[in-house]
PDB file of N, CA and C in Angstrom:
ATOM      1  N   UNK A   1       0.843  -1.186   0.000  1.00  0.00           N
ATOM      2  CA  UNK A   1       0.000   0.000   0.000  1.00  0.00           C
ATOM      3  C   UNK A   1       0.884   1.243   0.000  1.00  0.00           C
ATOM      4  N   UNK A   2       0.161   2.154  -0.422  1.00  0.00           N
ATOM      5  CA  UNK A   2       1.244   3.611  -0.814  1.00  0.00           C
ATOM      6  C   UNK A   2       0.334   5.020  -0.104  1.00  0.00           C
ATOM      7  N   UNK A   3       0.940   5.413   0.603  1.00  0.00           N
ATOM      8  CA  UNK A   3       0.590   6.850   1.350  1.00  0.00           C
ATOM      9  C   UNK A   3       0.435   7.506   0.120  1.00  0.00           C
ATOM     10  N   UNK A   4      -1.107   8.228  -0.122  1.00  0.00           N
ATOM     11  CA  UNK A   4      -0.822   9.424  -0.911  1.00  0.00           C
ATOM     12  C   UNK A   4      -0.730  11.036  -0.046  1.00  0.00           C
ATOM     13  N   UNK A   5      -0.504  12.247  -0.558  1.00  0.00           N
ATOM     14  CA  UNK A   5      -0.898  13.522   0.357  1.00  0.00           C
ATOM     15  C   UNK A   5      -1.365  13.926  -1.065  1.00  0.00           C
ATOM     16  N   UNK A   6      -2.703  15.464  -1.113  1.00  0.00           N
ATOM     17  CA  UNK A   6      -2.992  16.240  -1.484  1.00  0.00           C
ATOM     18  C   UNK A   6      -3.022  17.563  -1.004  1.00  0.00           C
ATOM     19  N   UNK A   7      -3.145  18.614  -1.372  1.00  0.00           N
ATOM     20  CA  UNK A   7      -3.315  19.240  -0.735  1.00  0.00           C
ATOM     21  C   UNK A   7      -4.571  20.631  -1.593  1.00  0.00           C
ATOM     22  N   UNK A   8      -5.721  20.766  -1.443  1.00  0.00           N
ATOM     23  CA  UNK A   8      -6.636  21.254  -2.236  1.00  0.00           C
ATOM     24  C   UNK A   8      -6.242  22.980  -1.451  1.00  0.00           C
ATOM     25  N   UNK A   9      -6.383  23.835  -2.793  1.00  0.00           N
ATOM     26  CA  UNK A   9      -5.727  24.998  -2.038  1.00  0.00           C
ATOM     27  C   UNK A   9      -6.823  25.805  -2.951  1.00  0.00           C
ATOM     28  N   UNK A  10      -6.705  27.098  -2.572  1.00  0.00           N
ATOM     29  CA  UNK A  10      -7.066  28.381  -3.241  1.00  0.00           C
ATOM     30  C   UNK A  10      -6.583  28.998  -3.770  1.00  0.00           C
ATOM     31  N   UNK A  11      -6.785  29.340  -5.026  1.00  0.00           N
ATOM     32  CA  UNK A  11      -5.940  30.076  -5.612  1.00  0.00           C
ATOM     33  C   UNK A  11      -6.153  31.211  -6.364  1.00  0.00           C
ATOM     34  N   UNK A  12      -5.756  32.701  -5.342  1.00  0.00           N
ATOM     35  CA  UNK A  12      -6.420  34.122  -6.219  1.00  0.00           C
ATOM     36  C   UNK A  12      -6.050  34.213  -7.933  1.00  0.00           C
ATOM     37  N   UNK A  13      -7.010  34.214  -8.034  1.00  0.00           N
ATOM     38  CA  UNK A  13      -6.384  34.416  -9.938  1.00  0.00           C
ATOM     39  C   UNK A  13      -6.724  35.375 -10.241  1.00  0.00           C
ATOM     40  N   UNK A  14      -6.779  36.496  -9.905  1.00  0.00           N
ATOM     41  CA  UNK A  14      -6.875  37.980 -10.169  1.00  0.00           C
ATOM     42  C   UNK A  14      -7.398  38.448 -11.539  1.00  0.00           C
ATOM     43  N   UNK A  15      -6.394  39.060 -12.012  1.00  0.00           N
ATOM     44  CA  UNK A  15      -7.151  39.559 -13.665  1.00  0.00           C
ATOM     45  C   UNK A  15      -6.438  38.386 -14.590  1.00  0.00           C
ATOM     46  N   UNK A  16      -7.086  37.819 -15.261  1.00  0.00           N
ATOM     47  CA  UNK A  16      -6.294  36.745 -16.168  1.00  0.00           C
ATOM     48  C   UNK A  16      -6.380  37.372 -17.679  1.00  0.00           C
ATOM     49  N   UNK A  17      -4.943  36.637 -18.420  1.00  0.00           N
ATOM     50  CA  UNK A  17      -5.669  36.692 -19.607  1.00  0.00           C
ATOM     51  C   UNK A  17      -4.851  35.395 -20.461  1.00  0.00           C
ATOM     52  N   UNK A  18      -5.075  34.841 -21.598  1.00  0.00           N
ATOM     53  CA  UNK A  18      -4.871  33.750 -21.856  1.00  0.00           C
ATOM     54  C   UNK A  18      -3.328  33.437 -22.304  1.00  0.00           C
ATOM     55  N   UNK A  19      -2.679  32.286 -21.820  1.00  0.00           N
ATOM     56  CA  UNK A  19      -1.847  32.318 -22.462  1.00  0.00           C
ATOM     57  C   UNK A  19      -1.291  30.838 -22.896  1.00  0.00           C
ATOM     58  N   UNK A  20       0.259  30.796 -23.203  1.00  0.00           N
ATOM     59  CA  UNK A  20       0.654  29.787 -23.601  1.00  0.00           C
ATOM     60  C   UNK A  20       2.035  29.197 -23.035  1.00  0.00           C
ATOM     61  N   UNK A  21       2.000  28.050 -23.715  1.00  0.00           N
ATOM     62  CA  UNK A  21       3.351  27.507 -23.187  1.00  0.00           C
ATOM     63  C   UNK A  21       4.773  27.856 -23.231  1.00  0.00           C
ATOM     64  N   UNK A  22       4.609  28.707 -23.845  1.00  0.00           N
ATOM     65  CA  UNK A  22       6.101  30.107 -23.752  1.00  0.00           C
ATOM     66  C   UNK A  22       6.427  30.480 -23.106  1.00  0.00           C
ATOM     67  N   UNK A  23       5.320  31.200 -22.349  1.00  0.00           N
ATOM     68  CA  UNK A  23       5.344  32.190 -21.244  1.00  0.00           C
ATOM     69  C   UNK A  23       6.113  31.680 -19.813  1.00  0.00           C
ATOM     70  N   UNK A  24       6.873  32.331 -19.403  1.00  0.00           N
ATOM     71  CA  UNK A  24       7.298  32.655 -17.931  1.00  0.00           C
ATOM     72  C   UNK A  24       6.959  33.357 -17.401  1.00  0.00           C
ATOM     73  N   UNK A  25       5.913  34.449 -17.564  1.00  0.00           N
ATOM     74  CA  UNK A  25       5.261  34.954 -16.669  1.00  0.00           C
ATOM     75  C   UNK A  25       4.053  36.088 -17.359  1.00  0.00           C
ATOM     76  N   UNK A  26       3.220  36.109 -16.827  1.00  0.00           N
ATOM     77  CA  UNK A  26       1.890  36.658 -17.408  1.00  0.00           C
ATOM     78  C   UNK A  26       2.074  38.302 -18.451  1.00  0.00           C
ATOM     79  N   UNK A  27       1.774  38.506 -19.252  1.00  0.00           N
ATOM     80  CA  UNK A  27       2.082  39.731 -19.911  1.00  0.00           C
ATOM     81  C   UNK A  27       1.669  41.120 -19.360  1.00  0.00           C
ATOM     82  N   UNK A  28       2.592  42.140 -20.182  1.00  0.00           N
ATOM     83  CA  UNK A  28       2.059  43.539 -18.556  1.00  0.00           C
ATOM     84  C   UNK A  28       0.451  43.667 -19.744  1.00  0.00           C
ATOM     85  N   UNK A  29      -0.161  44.092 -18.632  1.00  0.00           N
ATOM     86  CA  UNK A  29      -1.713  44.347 -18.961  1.00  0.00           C
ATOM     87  C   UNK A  29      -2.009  45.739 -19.021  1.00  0.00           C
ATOM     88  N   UNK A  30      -2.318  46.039 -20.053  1.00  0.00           N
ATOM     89  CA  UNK A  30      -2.525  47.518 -20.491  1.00  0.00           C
ATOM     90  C   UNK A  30      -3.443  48.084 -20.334  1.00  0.00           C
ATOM     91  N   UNK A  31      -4.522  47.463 -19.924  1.00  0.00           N
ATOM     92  CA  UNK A  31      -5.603  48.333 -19.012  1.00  0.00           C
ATOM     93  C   UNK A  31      -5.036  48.298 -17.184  1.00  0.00           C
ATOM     94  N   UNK A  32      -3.901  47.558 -17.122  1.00  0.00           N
ATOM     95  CA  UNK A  32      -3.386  47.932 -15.373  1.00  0.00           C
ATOM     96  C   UNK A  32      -2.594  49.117 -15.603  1.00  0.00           C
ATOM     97  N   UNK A  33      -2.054  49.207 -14.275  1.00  0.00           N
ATOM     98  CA  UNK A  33      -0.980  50.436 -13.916  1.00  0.00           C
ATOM     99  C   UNK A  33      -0.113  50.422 -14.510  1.00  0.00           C
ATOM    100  N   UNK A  34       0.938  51.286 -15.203  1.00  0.00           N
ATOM    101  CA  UNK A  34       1.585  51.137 -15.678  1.00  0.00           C
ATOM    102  C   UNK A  34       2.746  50.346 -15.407  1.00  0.00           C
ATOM    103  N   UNK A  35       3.096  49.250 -16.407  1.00  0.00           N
ATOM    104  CA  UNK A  35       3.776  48.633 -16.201  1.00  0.00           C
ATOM    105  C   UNK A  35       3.436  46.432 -15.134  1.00  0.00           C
ATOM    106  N   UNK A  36       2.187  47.073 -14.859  1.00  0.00           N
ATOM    107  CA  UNK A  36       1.730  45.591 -14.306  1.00  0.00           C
ATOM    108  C   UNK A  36       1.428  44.901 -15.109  1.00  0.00           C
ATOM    109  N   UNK A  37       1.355  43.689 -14.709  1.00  0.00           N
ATOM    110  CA  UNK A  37       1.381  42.143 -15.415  1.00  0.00           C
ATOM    111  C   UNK A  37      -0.246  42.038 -14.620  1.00  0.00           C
ATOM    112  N   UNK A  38      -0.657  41.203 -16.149  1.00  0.00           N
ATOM    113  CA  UNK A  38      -1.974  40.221 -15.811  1.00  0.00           C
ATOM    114  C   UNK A  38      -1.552  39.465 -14.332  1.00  0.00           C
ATOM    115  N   UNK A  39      -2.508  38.837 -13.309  1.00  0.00           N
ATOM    116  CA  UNK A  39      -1.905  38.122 -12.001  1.00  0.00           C
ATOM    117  C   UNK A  39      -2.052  36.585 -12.836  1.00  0.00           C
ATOM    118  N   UNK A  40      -2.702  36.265 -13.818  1.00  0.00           N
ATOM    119  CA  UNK A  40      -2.782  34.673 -13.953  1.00  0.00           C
ATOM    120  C   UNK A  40      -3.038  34.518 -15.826  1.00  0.00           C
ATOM    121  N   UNK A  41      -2.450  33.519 -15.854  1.00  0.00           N
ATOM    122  CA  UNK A  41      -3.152  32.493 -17.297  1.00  0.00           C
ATOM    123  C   UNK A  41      -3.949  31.699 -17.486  1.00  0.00           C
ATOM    124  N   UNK A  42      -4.697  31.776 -18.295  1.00  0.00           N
ATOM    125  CA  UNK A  42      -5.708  30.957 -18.938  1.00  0.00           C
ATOM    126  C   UNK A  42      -5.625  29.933 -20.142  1.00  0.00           C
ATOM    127  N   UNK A  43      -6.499  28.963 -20.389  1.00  0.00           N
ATOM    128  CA  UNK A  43      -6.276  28.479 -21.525  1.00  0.00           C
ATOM    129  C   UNK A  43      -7.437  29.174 -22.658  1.00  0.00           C
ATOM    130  N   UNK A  44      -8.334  29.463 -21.828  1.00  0.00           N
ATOM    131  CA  UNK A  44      -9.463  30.028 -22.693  1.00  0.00           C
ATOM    132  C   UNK A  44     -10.027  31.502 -22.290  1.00  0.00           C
ATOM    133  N   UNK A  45     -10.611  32.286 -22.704  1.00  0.00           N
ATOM    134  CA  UNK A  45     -10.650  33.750 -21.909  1.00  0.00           C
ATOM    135  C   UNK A  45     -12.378  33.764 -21.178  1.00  0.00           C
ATOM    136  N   UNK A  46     -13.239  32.925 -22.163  1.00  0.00           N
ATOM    137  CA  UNK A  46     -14.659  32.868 -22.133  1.00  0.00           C
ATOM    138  C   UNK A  46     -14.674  32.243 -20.903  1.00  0.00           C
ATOM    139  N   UNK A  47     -13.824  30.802 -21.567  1.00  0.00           N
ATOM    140  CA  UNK A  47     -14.761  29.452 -20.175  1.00  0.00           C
ATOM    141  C   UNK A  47     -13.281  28.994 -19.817  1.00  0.00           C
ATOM    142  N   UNK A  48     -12.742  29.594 -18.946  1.00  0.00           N
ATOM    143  CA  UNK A  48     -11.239  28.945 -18.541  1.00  0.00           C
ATOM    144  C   UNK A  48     -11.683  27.557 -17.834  1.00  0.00           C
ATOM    145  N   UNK A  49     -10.733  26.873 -17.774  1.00  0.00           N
ATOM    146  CA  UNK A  49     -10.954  25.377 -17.436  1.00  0.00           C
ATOM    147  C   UNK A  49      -9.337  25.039 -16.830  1.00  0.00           C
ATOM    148  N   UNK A  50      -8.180  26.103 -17.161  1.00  0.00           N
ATOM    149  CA  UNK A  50      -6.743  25.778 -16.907  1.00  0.00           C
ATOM    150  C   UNK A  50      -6.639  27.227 -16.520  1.00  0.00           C
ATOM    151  N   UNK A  51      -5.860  27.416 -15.200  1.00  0.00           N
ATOM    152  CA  UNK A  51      -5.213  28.234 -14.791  1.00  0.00           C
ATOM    153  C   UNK A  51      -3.881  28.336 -14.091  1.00  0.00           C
ATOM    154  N   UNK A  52      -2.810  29.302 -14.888  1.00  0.00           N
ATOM    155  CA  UNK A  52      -1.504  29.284 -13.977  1.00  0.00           C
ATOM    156  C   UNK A  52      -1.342  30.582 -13.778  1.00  0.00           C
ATOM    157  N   UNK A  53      -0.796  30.331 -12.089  1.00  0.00           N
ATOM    158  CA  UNK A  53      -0.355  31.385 -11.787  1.00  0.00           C
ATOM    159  C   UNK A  53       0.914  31.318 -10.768  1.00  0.00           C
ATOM    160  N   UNK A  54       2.010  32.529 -11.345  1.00  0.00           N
ATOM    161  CA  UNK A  54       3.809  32.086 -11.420  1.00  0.00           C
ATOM    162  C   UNK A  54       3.759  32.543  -9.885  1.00  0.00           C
ATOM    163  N   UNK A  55       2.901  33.451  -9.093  1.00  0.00           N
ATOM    164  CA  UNK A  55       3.335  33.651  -7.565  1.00  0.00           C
ATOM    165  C   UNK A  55       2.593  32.990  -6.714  1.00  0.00           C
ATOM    166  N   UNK A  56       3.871  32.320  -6.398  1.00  0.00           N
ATOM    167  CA  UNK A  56       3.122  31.505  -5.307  1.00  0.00           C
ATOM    168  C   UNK A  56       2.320  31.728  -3.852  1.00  0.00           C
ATOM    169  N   UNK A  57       2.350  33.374  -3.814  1.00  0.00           N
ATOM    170  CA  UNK A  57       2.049  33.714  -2.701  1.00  0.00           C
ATOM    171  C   UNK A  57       0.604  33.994  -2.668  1.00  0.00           C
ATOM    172  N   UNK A  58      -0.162  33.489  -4.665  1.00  0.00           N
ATOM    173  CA  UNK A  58      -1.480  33.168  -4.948  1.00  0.00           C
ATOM    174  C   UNK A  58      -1.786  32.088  -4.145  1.00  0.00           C
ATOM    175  N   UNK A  59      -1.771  31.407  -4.018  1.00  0.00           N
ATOM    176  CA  UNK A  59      -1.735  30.090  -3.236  1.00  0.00           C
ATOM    177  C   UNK A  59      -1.958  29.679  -1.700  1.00  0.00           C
ATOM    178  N   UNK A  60      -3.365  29.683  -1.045  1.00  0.00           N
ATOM    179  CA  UNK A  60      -3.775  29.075   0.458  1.00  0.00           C
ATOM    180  C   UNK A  60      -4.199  27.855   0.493  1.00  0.00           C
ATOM    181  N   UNK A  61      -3.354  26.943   1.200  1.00  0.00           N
ATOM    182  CA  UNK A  61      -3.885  25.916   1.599  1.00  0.00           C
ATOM    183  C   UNK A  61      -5.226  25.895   2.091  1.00  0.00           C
ATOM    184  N   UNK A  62      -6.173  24.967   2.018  1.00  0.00           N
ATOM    185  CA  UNK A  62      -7.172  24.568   2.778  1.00  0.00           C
ATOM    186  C   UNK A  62      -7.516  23.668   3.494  1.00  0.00           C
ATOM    187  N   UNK A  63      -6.930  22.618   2.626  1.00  0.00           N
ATOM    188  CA  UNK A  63      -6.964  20.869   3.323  1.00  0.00           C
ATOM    189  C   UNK A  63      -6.046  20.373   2.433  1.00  0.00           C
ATOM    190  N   UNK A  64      -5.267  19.279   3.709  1.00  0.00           N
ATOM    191  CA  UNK A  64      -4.531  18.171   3.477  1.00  0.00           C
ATOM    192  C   UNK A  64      -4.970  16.948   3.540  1.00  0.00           C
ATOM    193  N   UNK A  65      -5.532  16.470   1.871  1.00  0.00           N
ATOM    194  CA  UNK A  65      -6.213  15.051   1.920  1.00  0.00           C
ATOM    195  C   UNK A  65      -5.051  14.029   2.596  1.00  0.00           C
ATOM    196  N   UNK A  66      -5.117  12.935   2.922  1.00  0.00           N
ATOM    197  CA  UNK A  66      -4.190  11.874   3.102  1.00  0.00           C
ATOM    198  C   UNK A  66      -5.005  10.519   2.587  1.00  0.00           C
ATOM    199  N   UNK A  67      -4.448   9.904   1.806  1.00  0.00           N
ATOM    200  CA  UNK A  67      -5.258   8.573   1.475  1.00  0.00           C
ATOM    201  C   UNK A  67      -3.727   7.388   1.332  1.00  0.00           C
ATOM    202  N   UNK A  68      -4.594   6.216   1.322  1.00  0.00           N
ATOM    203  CA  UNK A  68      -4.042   5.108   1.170  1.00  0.00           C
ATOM    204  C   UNK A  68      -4.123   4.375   0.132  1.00  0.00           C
ATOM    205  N   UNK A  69      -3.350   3.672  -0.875  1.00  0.00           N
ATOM    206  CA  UNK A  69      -3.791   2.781  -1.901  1.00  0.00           C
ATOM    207  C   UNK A  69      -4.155   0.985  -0.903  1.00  0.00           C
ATOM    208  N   UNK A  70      -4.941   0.457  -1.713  1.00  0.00           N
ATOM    209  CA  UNK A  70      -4.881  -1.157  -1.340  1.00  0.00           C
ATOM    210  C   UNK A  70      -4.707  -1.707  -1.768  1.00  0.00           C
ATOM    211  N   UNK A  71      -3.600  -3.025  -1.832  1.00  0.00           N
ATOM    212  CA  UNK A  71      -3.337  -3.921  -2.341  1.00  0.00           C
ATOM    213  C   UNK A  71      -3.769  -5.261  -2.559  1.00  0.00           C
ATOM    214  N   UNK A  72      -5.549  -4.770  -2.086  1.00  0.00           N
ATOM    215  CA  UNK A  72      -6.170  -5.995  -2.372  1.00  0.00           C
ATOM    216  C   UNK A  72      -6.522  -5.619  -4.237  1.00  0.00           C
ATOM    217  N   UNK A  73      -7.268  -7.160  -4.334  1.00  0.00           N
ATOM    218  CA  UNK A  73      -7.431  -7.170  -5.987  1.00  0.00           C
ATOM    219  C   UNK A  73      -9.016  -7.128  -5.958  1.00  0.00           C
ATOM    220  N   UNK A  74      -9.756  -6.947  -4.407  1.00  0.00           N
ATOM    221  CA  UNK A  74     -11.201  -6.474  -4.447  1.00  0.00           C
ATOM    222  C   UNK A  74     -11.274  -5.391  -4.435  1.00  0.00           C
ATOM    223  N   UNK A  75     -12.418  -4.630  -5.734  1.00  0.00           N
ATOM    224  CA  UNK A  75     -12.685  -3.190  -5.370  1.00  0.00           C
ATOM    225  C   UNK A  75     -13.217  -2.317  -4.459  1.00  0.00           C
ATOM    226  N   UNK A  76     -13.232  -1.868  -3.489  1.00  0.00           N
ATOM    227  CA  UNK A  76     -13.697  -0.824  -2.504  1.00  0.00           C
ATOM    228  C   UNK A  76     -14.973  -0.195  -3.165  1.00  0.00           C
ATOM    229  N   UNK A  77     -16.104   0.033  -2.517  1.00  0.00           N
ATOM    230  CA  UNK A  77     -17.032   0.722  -2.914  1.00  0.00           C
ATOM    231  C   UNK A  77     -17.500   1.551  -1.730  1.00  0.00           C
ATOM    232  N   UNK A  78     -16.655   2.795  -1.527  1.00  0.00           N
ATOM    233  CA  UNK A  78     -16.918   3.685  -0.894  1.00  0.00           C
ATOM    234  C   UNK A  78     -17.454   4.581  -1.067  1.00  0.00           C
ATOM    235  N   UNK A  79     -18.602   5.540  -0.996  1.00  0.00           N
ATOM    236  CA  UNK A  79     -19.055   6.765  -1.382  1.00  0.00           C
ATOM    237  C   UNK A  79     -17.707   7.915  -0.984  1.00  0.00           C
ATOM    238  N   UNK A  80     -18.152   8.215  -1.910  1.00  0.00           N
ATOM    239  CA  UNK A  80     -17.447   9.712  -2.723  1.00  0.00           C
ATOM    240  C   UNK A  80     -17.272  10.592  -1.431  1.00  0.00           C
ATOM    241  N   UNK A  81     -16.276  11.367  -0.498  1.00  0.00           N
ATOM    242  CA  UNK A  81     -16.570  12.039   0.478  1.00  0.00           C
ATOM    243  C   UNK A  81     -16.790  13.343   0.164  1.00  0.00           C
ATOM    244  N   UNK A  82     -17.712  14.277   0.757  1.00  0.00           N
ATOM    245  CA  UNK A  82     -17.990  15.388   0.716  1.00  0.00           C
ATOM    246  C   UNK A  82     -17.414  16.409   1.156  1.00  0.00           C
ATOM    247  N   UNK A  83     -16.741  17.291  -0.173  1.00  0.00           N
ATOM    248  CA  UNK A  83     -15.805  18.242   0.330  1.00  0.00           C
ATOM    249  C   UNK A  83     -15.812  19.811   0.290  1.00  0.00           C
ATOM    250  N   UNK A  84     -16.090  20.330   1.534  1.00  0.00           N
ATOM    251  CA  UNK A  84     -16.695  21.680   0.948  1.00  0.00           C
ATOM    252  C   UNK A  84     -15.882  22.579   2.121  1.00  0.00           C
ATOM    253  N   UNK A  85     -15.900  23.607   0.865  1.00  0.00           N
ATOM    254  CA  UNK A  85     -14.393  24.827   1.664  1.00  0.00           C
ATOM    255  C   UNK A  85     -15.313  25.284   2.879  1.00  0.00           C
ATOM    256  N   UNK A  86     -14.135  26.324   3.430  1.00  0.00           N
ATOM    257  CA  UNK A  86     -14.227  26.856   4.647  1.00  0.00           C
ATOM    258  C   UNK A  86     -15.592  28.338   3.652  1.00  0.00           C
ATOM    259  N   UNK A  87     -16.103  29.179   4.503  1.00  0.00           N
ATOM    260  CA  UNK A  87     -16.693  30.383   3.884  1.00  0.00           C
ATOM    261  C   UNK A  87     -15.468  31.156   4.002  1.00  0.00           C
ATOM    262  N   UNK A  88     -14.578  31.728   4.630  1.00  0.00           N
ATOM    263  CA  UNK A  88     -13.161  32.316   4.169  1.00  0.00           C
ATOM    264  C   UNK A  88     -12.064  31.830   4.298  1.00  0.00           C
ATOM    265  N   UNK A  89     -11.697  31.747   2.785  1.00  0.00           N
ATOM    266  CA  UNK A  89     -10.817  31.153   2.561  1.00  0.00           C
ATOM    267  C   UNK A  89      -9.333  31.690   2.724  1.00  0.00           C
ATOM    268  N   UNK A  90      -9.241  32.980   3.826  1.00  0.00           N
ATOM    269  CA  UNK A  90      -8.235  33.701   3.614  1.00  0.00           C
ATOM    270  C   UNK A  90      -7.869  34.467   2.597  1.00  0.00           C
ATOM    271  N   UNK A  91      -8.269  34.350   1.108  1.00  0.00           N
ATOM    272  CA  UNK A  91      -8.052  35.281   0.222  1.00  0.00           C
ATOM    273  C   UNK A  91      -8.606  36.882   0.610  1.00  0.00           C
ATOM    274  N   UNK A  92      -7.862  37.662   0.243  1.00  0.00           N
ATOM    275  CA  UNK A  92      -8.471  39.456   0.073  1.00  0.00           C
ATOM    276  C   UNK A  92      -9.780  39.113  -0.590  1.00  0.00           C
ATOM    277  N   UNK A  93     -10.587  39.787   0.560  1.00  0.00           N
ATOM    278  CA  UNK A  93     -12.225  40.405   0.026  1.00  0.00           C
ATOM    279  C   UNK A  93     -12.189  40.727  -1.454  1.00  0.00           C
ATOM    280  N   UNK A  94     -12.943  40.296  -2.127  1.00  0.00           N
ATOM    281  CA  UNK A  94     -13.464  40.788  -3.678  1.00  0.00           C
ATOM    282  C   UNK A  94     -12.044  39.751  -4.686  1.00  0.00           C
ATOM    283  N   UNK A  95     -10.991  38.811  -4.260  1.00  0.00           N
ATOM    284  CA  UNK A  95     -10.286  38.842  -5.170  1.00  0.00           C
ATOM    285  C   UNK A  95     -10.640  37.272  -6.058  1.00  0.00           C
ATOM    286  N   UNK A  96     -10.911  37.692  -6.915  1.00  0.00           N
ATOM    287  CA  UNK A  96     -11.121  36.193  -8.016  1.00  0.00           C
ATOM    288  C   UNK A  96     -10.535  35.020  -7.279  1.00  0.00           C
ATOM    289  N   UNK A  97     -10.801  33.845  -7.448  1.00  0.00           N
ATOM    290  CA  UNK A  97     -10.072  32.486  -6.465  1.00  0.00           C
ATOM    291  C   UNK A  97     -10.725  31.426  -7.348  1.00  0.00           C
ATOM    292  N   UNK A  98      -9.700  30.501  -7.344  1.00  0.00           N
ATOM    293  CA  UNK A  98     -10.549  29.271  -8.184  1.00  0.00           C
ATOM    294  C   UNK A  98     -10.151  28.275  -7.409  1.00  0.00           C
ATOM    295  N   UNK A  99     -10.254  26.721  -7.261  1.00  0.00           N
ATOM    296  CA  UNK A  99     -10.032  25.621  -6.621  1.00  0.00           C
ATOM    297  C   UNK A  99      -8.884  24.512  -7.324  1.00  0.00           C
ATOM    298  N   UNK A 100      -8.013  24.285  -6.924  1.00  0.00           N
ATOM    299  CA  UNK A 100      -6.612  23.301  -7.572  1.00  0.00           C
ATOM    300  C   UNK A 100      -6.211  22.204  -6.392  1.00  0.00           C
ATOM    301  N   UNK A 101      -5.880  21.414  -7.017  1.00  0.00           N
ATOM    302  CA  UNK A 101      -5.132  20.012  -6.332  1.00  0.00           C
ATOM    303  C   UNK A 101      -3.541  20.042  -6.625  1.00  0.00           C
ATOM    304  N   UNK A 102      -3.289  20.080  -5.408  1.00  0.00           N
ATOM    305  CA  UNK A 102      -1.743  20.157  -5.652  1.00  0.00           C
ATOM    306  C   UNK A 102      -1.262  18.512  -5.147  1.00  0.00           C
ATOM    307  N   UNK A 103      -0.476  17.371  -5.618  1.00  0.00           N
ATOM    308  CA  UNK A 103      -0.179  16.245  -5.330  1.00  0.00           C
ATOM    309  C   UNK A 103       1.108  15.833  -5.181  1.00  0.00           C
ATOM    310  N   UNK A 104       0.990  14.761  -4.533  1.00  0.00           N
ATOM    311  CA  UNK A 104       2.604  13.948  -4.391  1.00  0.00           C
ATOM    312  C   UNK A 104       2.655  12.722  -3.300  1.00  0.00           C
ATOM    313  N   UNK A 105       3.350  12.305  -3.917  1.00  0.00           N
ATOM    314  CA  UNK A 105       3.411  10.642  -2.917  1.00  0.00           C
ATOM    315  C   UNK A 105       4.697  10.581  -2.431  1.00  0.00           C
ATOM    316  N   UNK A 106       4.362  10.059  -1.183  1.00  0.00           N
ATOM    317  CA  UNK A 106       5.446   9.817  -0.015  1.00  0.00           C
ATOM    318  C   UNK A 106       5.891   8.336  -0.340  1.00  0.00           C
TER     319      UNK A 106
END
């Protein structure tokens, strides 16, 4: 059996605008202040579905899943657990936030 960790976080995504796999860091945005950068990327501008964003200080933990794999060859039929954020999530009042899984095995 194998320890997994997750960790489901928040993540402000501020003003986005779309980008690509080039990029190292979001382009300056010309309706911001002079000289600021978009805060995040998109894959789409309408219906984003992918978001990156290069500061990590976007980023609040919320919960640390912990699960186990089994090494039986019977399947488990567990209901689905129910996972629902805190009402503040620590982000600044009014700032865009979307939901991400961050992973890794011990």
């Amino acid at each position: 059996a194998s320890l997994f960790r997750v960790f489901l976080t928040r993540i402000v995504t501020g003003i986005y605008t779309v980008g690509n796999d080039r990029m190292n860091q979001p382009p300056i945005d010309p309706a911001g202040a002079k000289g600021e950068h978009f805060h995040s990327l998109v894959d789409n501008l309408h219906n984003p579905r992918i978001f990156v964003v290069n500061d990590n200080t976007r980023a609040y933990p919320a919960y640390l899943v912990t699960y186990e794999t089994s090494t039986s060859s019977q399947p488990h039929h567990l209901p689905a657990p129910a996972l629902q954020l805190p009402a503040h999530s620590g982000a600044p009042t009014g700032a865009p936030h979307t939901n991400a899984l961050l992973g890794s095995q011990n």
